[in-house]
Protein backbone atom coordinates (compact mmCIF):
# COMPACT_ATOMS: atom_id res chain seq x y z
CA UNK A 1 27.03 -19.85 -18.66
CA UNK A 2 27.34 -16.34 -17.55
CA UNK A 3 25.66 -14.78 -14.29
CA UNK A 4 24.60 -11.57 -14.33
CA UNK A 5 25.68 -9.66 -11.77
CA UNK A 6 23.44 -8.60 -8.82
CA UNK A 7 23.35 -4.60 -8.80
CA UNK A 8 23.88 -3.01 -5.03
CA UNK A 9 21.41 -1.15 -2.91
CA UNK A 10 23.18 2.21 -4.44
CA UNK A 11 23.01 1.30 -8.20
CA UNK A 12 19.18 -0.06 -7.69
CA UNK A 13 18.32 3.71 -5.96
CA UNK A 14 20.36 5.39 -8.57
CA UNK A 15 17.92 4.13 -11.29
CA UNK A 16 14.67 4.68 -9.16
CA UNK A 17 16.17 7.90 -8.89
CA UNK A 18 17.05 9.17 -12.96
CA UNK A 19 15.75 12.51 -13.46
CA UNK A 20 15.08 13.17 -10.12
CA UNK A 21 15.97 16.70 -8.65
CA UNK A 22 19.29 16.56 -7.37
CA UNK A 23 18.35 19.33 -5.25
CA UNK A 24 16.75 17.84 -1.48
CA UNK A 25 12.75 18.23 -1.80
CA UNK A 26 10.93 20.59 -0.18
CA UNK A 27 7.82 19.07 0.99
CA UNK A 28 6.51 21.00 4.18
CA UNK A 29 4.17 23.56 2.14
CA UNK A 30 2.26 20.26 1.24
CA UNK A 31 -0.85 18.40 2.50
CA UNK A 32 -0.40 14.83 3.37
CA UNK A 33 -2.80 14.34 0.39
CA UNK A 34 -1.25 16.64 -1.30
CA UNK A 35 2.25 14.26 -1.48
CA UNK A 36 3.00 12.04 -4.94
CA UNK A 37 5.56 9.74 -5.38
CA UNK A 38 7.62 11.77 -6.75
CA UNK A 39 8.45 13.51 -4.03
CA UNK A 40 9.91 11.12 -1.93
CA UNK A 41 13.95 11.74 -1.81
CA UNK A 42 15.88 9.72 -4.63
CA UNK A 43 12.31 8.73 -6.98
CA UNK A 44 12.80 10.43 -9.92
CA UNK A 45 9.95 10.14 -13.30
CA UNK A 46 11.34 6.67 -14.26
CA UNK A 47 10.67 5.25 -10.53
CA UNK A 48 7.75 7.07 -10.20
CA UNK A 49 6.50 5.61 -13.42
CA UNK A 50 7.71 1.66 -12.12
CA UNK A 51 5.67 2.22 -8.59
CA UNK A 52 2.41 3.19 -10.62
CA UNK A 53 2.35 0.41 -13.64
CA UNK A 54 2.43 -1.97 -10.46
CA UNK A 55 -0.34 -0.21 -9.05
CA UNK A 56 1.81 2.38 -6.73
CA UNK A 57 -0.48 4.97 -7.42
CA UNK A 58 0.02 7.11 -3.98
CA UNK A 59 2.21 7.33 -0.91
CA UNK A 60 -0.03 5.33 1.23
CA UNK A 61 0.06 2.07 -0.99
CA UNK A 62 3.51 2.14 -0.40
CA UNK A 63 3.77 2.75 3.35
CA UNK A 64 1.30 -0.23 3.57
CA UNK A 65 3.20 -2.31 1.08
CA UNK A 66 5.85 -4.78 2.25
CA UNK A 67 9.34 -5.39 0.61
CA UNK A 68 8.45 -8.12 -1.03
CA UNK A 69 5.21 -7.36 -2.71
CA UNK A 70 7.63 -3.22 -3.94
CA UNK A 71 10.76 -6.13 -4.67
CA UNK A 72 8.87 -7.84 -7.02
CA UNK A 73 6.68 -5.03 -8.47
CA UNK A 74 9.63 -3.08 -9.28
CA UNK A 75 12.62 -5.66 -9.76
CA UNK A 76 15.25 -4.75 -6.78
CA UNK A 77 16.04 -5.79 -4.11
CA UNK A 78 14.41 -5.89 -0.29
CA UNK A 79 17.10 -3.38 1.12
CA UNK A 80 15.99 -1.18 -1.40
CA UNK A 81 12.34 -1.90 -1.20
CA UNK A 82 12.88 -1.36 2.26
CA UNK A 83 14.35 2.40 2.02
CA UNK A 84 11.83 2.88 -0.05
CA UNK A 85 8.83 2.15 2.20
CA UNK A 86 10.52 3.82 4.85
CA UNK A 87 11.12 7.06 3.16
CA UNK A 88 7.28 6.67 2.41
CA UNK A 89 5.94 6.33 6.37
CA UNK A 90 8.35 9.22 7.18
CA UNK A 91 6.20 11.29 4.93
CA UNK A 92 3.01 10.13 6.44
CA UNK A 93 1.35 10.88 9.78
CA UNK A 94 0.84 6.89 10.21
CA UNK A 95 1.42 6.68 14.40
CA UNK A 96 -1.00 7.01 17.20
CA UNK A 97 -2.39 9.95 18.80
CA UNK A 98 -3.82 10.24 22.02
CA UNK A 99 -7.55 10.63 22.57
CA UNK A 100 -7.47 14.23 23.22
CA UNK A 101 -5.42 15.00 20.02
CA UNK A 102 -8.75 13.31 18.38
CA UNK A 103 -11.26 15.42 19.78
CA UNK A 104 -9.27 18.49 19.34
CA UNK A 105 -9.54 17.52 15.60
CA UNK A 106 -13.40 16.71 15.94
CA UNK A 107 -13.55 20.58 16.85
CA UNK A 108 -12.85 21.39 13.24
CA UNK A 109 -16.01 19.82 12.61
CA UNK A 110 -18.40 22.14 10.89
CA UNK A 111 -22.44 21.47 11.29
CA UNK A 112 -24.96 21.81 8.55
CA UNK A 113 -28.83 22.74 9.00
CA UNK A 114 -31.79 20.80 7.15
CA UNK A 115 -33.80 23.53 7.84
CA UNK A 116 -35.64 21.41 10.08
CA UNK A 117 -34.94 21.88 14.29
CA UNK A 118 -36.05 18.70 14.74
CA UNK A 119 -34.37 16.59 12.41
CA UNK A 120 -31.23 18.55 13.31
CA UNK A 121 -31.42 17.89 16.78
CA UNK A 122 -31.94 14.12 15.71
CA UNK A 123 -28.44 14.50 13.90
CA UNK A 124 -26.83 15.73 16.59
CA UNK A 125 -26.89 19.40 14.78
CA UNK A 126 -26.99 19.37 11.46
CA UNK A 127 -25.31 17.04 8.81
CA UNK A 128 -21.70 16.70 10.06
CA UNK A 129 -18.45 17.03 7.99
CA UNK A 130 -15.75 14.26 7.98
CA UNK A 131 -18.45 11.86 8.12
CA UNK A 132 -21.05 10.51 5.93
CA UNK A 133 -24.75 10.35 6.16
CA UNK A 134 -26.72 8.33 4.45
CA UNK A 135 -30.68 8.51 3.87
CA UNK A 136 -32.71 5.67 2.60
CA UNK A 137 -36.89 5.52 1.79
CA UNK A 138 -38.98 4.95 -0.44
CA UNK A 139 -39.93 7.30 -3.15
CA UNK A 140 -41.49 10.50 -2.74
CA UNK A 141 -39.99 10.14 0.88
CA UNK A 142 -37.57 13.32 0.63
CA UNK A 143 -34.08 11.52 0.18
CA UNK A 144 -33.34 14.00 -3.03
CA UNK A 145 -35.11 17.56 -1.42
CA UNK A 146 -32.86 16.93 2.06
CA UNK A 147 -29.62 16.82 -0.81
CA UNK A 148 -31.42 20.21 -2.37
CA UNK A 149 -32.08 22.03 0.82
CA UNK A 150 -28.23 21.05 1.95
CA UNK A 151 -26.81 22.12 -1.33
CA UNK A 152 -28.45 25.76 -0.20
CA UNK A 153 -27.97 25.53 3.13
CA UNK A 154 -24.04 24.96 2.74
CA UNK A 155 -23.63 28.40 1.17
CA UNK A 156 -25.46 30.24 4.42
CA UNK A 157 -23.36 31.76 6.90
CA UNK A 158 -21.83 29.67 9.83
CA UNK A 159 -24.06 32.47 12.01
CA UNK A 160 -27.47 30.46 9.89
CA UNK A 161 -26.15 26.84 10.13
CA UNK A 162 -24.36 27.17 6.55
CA UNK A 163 -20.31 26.63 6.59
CA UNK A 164 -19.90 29.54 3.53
CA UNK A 165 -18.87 26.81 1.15
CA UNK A 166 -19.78 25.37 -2.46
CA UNK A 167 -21.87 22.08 -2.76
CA UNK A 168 -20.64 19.01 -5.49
CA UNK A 169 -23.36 17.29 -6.46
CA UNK A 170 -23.28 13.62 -8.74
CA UNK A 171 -26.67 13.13 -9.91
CA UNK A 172 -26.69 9.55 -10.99
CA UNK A 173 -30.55 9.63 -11.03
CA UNK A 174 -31.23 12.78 -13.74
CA UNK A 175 -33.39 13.84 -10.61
CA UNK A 176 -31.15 17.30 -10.42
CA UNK A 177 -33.80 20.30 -10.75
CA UNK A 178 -32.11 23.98 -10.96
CA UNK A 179 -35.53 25.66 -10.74
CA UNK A 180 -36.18 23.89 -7.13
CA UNK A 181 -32.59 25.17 -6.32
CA UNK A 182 -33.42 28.71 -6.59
CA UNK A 183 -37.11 28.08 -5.20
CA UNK A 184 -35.34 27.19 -1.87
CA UNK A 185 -32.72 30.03 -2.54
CA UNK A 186 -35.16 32.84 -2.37
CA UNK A 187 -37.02 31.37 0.78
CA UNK A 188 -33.34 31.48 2.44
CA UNK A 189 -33.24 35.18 1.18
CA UNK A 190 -30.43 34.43 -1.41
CA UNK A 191 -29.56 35.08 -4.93
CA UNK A 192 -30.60 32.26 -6.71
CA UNK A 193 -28.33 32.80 -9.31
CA UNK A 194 -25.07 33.15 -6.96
CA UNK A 195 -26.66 29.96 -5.22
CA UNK A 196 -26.94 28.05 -8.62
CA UNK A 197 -23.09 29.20 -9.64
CA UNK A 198 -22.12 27.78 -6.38
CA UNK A 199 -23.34 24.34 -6.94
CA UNK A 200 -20.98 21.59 -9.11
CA UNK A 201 -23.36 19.33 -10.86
CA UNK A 202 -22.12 16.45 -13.01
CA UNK A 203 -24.48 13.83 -14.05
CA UNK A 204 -23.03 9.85 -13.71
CA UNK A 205 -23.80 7.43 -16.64
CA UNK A 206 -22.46 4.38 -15.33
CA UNK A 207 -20.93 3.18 -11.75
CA UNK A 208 -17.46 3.67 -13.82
CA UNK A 209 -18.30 7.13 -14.26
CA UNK A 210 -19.57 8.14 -10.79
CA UNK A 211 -16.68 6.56 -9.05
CA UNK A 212 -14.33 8.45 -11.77
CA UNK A 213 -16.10 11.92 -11.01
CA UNK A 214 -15.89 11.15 -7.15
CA UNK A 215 -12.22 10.80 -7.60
CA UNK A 216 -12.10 14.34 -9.48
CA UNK A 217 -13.83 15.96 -6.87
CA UNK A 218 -10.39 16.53 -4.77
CA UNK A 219 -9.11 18.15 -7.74
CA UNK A 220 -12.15 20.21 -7.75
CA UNK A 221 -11.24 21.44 -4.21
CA UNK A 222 -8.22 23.31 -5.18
CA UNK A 223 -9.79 26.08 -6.72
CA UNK A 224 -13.39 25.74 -5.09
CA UNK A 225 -14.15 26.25 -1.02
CA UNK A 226 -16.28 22.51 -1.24
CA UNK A 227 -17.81 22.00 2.12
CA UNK A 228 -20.44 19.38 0.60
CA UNK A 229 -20.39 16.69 -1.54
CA UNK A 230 -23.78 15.14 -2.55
CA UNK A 231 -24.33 11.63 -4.40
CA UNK A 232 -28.29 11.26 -5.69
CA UNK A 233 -28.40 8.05 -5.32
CA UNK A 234 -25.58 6.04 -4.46
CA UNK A 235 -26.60 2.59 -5.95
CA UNK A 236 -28.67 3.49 -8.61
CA UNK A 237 -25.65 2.83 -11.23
CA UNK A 238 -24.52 -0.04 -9.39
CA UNK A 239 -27.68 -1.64 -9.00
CA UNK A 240 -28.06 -1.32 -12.90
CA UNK A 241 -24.82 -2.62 -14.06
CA UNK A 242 -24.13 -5.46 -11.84
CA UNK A 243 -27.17 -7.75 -11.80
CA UNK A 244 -27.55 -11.42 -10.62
CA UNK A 245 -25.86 -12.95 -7.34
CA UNK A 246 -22.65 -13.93 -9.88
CA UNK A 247 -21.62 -10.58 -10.23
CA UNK A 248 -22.73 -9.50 -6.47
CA UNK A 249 -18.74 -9.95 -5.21
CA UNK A 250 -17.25 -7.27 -7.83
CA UNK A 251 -19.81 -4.98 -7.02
CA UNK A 252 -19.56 -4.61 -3.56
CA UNK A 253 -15.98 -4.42 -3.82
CA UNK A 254 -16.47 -1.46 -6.25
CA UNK A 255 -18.98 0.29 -3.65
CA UNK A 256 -16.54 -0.61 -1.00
CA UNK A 257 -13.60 1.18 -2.93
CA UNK A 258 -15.87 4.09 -3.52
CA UNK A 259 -17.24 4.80 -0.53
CA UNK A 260 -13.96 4.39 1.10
CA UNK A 261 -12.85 7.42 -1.61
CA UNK A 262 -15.66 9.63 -0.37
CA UNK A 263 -15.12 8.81 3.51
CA UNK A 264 -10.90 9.42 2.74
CA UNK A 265 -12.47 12.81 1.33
CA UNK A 266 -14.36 13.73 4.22
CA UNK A 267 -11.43 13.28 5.97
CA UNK A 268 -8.82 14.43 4.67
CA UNK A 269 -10.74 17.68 3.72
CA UNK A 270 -13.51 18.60 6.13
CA UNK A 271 -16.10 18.21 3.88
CA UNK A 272 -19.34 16.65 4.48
CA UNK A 273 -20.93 13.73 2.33
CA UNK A 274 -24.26 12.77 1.87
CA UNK A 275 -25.74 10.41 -0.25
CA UNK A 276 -29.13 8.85 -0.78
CA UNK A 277 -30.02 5.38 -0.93
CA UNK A 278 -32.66 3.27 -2.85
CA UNK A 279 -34.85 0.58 -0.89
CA UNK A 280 -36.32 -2.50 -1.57
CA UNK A 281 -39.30 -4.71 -0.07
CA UNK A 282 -38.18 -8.05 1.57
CA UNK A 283 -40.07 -10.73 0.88
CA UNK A 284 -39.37 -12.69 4.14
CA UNK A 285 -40.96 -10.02 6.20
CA UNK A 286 -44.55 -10.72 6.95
CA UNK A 287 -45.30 -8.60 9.74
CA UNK A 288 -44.20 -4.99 10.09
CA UNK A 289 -42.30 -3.03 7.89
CA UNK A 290 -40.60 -5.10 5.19
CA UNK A 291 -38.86 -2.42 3.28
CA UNK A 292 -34.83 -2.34 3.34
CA UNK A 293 -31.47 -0.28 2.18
CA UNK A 294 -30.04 -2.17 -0.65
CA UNK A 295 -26.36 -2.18 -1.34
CA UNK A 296 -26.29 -4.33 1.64
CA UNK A 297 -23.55 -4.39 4.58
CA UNK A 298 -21.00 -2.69 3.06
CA UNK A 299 -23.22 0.67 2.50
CA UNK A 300 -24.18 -0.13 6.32
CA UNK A 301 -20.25 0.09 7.62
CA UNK A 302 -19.36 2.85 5.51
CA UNK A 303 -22.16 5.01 6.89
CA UNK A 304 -21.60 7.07 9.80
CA UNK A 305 -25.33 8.17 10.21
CA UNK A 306 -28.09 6.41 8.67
CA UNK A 307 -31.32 7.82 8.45
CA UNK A 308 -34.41 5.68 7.17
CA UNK A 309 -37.24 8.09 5.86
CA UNK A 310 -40.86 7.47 5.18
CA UNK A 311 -44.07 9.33 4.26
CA UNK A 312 -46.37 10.49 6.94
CA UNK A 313 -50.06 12.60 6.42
CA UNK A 314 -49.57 15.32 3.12
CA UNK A 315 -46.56 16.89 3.55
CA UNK A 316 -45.58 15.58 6.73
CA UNK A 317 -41.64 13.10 6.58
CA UNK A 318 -40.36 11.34 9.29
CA UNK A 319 -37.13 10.56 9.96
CA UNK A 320 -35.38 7.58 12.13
CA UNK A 321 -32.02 7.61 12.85
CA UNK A 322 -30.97 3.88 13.22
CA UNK A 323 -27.25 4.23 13.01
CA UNK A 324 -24.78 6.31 14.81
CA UNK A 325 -21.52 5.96 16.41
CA UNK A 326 -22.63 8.58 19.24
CA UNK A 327 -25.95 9.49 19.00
CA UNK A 328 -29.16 7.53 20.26
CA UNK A 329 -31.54 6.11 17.50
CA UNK A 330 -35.07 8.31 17.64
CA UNK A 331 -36.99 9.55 15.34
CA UNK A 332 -37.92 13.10 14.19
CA UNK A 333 -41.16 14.59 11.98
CA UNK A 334 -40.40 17.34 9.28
CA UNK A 335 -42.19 19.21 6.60
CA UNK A 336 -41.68 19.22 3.34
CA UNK A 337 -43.11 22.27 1.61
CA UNK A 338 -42.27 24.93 -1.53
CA UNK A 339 -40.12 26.57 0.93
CA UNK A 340 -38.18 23.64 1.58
CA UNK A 341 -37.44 22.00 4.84
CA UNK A 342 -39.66 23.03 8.33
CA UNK A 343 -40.75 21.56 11.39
């Protein structure tokens, strides 16, 4: 019976590495999320092309792998796996940093008005970017007109309370209404039309769909200044397509994936996200208010600021803040109007 002979750490590398640039690559013009797999030293296309039919699909994955799990995925050996996963962490900014290098980061952070003193005050300032903000009420509550006035409100200057940026917004709800955009454009003193070019609607048919045209979104951001992505309403789609507690465990590891997408783009790009939220009335509650946030814990982690909104006299909103890793809960009172946001 023949063996067949065990290839070396060199011959294993050599194949990972066919078609590969035999030139070193030249990676410090690039973005950490800029990086692919191929350009980690000695992957060529056909070890690029093994990493992703195992599910490889970016640098990270692999940094976070462990030899075994890239041995057995890719058929070598744990030396190689190893120089593998090295060679990805050397790419990546995975160590610590020291408190101070954080907040010199959180300077970057850009601040976004509702239109509203009040409500911005209860925000901290505005809707932030690299975080996520989520606002959940009933209908008729102003979830979908705070998205509006923010997709106008983006384009202002910095000067306004505007970070001179486009808006993305996934409509998931066919609640999307261009006329309202350029009502709140000309009480901002805009051109409606400039306002309306600046805004990147596409409308979500299925969860499939809406997690698929969150993930385009970062390709959308190399040829447009995004400083605000909008989701109207984040469960809607997954409400719909997942029903029954049997098929409650894929779902909410589908929302978990996505939202972890969205907060990864915050990140990554200094963009804010905000999404709205549909509600439900517990039946448990007997005194008080029963309604609730549906999409359950997992929406509740991935928030950073949750904001529960509910109808008050005519036009009058108002707004509680009842999650926030800094600021105090409270509660604010807005108006909604044809001019858009006001105290």
């Amino acid at each position: 019976m023949a063996f067949k002979k065990k290839k070396t750490v060199e011959e294993e590398l050599a194949e990972l590495s066919e078609g590969a640039d035999e030139v070193e690559k030249d990676t410090s013009d690039k973005d950490v999320d800029e990086l692919t797999i191929e350009d980690l030293p000695g992957i060529g296309p056909k070890g690029a092309e093994k990493l992703r039919e195992a599910g490889y699909n970016d640098l990270i994955s692999i940094a976070a792998a462990s030899t075994g799990e890239i041995g057995a995925a890719c058929s070598i050996g744990s030396a190689t796996a190893e120089k593998i996963i090295q060679s990805a962490r050397s790419k990546l900014d995975m160590g610590f940093k020291s408190a101070s290098d954080v907040l010199q980061r959180r300077k970057e952070i850009g601040k976004i008005t509702t239109g509203s003193a009040t409500l911005d005050a209860l925000l901290g300032g505005g809707v932030e970017t690299q975080a996520i903000t989520e606002a959940f009420g009933a209908f008729g509550s102003g979830k979908s007109q705070i998205g509006f006035q923010l997709a106008v409100n983006v384009q202002l200057p910095k000067k306004d309370g505007g970070l001179n940026g486009k808006c993305v917004f996934i409509d998931t709800e066919s609640t999307f209404r261009p006329e309202r955009i350029m009502q709140l454009a000309e009480a901002k003193g805009l051109d409606p039309k400039k306002v309306l070019k600046n805004i990147l609607i596409a409308k979500a048919y299925n969860s499939d769909h809406q997690v698929l045209l969150a993930e385009k979104v970062k390709d959308l951001m190399k040829e447009h200044d995004v400083k605000l992505v909008i989701v109207d309403s984040m469960m809607s789609h997954f409400r719909s397509d997942y029903s029954g507690r049997g098929e409650l465990a894929p779902r909410q590891q589908k929302l978990n994936r996505h939202l972890h997408a969205l907060q990864k783009l915050a990140d990554t790009n200094n963009v804010a996200i905000y999404f709205t939220n549909q509600v439900m009335a517990r039946p448990d509650v007997m005194f008080g208010d029963p309604t609730t946030h549906i999409g359950g814990h997992i929406i509740g982690h991935a928030s950073t600021y949750r904001l529960y909104l509910r109808k008050s006299k005519q036009s009058t909103r108002i707004a509680r803040l009842i999650d926030s890793p800094n600021l105090p809960e409270g509660e604010a009172v807005f108006k909604l109007s044809e001019v858009g946001l006001s105290d």
